[in-house]
Protein backbone atom coordinates (compact mmCIF):
# COMPACT_ATOMS: atom_id res chain seq x y z
CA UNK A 1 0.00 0.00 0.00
CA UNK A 2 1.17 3.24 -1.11
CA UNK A 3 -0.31 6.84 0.40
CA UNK A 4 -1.22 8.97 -2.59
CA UNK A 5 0.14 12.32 -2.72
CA UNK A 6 -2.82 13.84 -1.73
CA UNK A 7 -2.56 11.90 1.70
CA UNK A 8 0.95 13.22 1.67
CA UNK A 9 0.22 16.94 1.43
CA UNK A 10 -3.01 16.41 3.22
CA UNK A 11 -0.93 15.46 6.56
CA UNK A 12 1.83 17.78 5.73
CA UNK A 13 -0.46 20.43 5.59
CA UNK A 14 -2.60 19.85 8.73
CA UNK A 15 0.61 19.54 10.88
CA UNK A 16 2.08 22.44 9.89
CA UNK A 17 -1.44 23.95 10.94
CA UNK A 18 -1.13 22.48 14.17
CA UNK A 19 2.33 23.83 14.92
CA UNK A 20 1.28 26.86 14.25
CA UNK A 21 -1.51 27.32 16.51
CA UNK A 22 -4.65 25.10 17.24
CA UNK A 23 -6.82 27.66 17.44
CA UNK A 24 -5.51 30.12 14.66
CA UNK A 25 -7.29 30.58 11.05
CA UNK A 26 -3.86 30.33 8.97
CA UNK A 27 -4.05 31.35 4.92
CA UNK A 28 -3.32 28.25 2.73
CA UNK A 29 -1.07 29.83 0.70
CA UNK A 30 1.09 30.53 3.92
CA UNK A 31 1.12 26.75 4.77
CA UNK A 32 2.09 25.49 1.47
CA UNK A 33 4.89 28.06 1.01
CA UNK A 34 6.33 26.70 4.42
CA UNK A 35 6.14 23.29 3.23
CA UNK A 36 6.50 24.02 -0.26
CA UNK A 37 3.59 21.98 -1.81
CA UNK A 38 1.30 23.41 -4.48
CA UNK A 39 -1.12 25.66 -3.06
CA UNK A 40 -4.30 24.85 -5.58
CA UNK A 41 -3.78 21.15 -4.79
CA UNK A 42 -3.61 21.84 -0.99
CA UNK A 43 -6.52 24.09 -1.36
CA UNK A 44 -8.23 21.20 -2.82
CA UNK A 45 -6.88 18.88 -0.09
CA UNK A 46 -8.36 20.56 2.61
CA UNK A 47 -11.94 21.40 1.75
CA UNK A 48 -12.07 17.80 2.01
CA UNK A 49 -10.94 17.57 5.20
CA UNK A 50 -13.30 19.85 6.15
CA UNK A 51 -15.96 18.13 4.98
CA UNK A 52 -14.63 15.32 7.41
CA UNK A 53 -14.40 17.84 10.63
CA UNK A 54 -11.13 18.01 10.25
CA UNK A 55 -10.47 21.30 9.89
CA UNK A 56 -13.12 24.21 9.46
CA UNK A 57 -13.36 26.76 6.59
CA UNK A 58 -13.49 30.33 7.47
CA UNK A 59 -14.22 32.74 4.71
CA UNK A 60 -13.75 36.72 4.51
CA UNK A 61 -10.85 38.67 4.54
CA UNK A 62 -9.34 37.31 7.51
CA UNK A 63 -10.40 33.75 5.94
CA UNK A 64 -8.29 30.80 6.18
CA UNK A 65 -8.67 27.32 8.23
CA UNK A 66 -8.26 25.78 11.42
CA UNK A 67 -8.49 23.01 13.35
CA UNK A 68 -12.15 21.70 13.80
CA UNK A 69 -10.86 19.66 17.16
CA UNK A 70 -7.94 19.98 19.32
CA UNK A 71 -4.89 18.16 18.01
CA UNK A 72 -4.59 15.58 20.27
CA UNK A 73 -8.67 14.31 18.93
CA UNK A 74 -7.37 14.35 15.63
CA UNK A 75 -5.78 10.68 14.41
CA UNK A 76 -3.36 10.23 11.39
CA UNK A 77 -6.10 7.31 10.43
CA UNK A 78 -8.77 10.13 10.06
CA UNK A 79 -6.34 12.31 8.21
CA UNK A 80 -5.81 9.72 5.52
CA UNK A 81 -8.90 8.49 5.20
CA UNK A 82 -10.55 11.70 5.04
CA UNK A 83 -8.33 12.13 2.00
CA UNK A 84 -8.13 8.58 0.48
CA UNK A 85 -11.09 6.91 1.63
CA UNK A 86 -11.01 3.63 4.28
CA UNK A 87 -7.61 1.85 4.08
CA UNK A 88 -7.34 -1.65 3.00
CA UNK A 89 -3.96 -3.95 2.24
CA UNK A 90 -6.03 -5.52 -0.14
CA UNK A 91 -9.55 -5.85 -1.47
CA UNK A 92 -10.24 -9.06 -0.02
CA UNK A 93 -9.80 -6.98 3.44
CA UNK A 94 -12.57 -4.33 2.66
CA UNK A 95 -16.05 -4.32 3.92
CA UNK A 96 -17.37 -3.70 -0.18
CA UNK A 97 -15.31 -6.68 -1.66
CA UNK A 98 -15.87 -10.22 -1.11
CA UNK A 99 -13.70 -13.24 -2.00
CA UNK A 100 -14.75 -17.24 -2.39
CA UNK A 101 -10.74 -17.83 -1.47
CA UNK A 102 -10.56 -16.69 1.93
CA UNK A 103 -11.44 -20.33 3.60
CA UNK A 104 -8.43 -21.97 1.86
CA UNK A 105 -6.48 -18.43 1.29
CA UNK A 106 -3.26 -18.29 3.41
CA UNK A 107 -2.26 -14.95 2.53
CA UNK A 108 -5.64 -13.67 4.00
CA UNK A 109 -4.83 -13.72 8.04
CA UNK A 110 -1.24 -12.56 7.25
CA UNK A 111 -2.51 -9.23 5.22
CA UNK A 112 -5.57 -9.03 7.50
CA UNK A 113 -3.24 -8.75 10.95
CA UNK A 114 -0.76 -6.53 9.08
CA UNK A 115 -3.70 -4.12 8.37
CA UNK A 116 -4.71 -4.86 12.30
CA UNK A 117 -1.45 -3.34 13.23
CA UNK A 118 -1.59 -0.51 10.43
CA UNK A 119 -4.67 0.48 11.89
CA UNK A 120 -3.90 0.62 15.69
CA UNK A 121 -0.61 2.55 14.92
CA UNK A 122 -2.73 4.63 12.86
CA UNK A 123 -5.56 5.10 15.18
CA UNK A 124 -3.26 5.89 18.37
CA UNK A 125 -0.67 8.65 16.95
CA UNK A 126 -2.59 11.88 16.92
CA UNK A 127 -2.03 15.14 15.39
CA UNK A 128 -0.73 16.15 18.49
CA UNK A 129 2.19 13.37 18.50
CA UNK A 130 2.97 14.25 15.08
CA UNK A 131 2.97 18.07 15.56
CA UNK A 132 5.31 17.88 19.03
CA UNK A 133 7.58 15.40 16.23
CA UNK A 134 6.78 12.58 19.21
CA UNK A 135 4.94 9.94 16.70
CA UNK A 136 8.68 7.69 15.93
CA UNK A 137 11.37 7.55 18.02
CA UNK A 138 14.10 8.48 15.61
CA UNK A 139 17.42 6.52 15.42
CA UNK A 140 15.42 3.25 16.07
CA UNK A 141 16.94 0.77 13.52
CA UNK A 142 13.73 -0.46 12.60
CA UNK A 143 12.33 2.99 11.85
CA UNK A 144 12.69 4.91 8.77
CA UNK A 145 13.48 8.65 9.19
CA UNK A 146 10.64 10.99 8.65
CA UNK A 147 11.22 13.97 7.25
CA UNK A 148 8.01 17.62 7.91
């Protein structure tokens, strides 16, 4: 599984809003020139996330958006899937898709624990963890280095 770009910019985007201030109405332009993404796209990015209740739209001159919830009731999963839509390793694993394998399929509890774990990891790091930069411990061998 791959995150799209969009998920990419998407969480990008909302941290930087976080760091800046929970509570403050910042311009989108000024959050994708400090993390250099495309501001149309961005734009784009997070009028869905407010249609989540992710963040909230405010219009007018002093217009912008903000956080619809404090940071720390905000999860990465409900970032991404405000973005991308529910996440599945595969499509035997989503609630839509059906598949006359899974009874003699012995890839299916392998790729349905890994998305277990996905999930939980997902569900438990919160804006707020990646905003403070606590989500990873960096330096662990087993952890990639993040860059925001």
């Amino acid at each position: 599984m791959r995150l799209t770009r969009g998920a990419d910019y998407g969480t990008r985007g909302i941290i930087r809003l976080a760091r800046i201030s929970p509570h403050a109405v910042t311009l989108v332009s000024d959050i994708a020139d400090a993390e250099g993404l495309p501001e149309s796209y961005l734009a784009k990015i997070f009028q869905e996330l407010a249609k989540e209740g992710i963040v909230r739209s405010h219009r007018g001159a002093k217009g912008g958006f903000s956080l619809a919830r404090p940071p720390e009731q905000i999860t990465l999963r409900q970032i991404i899937e405000a973005i991308e839509g529910p996440i599945a390793l595969n499509r035997c694993l989503t609630l839509t898709e059906s598949c006359d394998k899974l009874e003699c399929c012995s890839l299916y509890p392998i790729l349905a624990k890994a998305q277990q774990q996905l999930l939980e990891m997902l569900d438990t790091t919160t804006l707020r963890d990646l905003a403070d930069g606590a989500a990873l411990p960096l330096g662990d061998a087993n952890t990639p280095t993040v860059k925001t």
